[in-house]
N, C-alpha and C. Protein backbone atom coordinates (compact mmCIF):
# COMPACT_ATOMS: atom_id res chain seq x y z
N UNK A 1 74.43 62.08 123.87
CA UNK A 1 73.33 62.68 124.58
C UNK A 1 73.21 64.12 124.14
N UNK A 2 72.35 64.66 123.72
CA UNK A 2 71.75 65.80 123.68
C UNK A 2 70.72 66.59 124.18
N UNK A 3 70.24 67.82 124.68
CA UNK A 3 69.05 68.32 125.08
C UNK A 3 69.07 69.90 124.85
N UNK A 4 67.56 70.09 124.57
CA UNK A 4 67.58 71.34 124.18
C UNK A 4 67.48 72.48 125.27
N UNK A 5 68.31 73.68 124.90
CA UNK A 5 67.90 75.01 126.19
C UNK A 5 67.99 75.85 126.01
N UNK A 6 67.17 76.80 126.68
CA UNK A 6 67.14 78.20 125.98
C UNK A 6 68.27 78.91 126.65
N UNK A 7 68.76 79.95 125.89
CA UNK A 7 69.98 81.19 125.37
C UNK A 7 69.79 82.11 124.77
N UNK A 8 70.38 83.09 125.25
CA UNK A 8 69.98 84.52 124.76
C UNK A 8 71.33 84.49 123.69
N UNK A 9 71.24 85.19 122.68
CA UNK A 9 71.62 84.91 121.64
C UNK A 9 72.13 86.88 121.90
N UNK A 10 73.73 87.10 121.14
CA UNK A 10 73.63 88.68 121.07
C UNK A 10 75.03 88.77 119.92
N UNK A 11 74.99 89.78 119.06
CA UNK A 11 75.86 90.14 118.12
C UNK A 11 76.41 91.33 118.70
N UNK A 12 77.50 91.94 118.66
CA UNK A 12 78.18 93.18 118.75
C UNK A 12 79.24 93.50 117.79
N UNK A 13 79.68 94.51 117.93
CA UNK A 13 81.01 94.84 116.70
C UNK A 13 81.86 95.51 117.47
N UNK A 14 83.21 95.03 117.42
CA UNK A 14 84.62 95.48 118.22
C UNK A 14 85.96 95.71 117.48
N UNK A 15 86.06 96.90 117.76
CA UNK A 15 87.30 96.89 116.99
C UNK A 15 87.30 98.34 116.30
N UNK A 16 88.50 99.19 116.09
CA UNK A 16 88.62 100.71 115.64
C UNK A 16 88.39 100.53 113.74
N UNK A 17 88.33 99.69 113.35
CA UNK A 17 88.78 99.80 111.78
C UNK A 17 89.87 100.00 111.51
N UNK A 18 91.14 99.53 112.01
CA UNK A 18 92.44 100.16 112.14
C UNK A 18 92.84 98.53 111.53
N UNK A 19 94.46 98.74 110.99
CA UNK A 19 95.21 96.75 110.69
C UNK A 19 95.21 96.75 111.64
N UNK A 20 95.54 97.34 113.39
CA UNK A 20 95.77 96.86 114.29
C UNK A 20 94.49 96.38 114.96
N UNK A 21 93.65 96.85 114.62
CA UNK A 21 92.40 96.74 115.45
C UNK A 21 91.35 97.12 114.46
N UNK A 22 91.12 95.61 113.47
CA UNK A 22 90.03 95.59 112.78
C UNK A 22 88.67 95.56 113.00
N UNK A 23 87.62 95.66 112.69
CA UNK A 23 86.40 95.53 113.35
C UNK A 23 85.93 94.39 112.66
N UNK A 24 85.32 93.58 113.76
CA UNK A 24 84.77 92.22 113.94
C UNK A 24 83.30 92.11 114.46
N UNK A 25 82.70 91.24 113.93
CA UNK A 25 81.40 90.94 114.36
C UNK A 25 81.49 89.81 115.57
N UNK A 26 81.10 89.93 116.75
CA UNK A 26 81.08 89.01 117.67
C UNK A 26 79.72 88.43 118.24
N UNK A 27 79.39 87.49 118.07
CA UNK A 27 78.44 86.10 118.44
C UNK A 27 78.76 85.63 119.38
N UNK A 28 77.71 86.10 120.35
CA UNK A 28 77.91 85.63 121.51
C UNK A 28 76.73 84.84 122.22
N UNK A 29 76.50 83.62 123.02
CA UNK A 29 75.42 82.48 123.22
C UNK A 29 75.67 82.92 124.83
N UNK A 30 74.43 83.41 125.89
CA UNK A 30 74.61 83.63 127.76
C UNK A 30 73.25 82.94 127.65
N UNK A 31 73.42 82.02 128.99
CA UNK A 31 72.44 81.53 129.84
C UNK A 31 71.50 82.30 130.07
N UNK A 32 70.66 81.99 131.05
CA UNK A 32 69.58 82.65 131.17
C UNK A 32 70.02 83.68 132.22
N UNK A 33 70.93 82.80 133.11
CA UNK A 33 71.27 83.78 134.45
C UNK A 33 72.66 84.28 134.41
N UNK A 34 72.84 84.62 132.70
CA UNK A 34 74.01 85.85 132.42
C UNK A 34 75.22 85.38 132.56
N UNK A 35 75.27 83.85 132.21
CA UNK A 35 76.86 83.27 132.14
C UNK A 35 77.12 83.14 130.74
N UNK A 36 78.53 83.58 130.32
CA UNK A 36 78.56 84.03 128.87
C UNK A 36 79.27 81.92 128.48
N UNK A 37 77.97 81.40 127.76
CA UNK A 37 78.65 79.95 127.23
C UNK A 37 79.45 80.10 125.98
N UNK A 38 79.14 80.60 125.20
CA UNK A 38 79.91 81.05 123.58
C UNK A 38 80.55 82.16 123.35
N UNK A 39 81.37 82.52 122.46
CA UNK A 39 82.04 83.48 122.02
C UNK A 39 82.47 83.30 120.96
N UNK A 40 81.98 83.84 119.50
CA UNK A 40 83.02 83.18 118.03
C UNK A 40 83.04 85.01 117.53
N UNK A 41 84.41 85.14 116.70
CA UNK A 41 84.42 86.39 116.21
C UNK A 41 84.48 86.09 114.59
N UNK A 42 84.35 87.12 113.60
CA UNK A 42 84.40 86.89 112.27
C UNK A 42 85.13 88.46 111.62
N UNK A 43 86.25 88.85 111.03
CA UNK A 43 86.45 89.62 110.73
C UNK A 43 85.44 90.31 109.14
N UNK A 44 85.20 91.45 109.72
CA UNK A 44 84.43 92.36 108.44
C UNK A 44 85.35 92.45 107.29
N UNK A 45 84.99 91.93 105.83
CA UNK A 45 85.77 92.01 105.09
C UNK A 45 85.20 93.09 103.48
């Protein structure tokens, strides 16, 4: 089963630029009424 729905869609970047604390691009998928459903990170290379 599948169905389609709308999501606010948002990118951010976290992280000092440090080895300990690289900076990452984060993808993030919230409902309409601000419940966070997704979270994927990707390190900047």
């Amino acid at each position: 089963m599948a169905r389609m729905i709308e999501v606010i869609e948002t990118w951010e970047r976290r992280g000092l630029g440090t080895q300990e604390s690289p900076v990452r691009k984060i993808h993030q998928l919230w409902s309409k009424d601000g419940k966070l459903i997704h979270e994927a990170e990707d390190e900047f290379k």
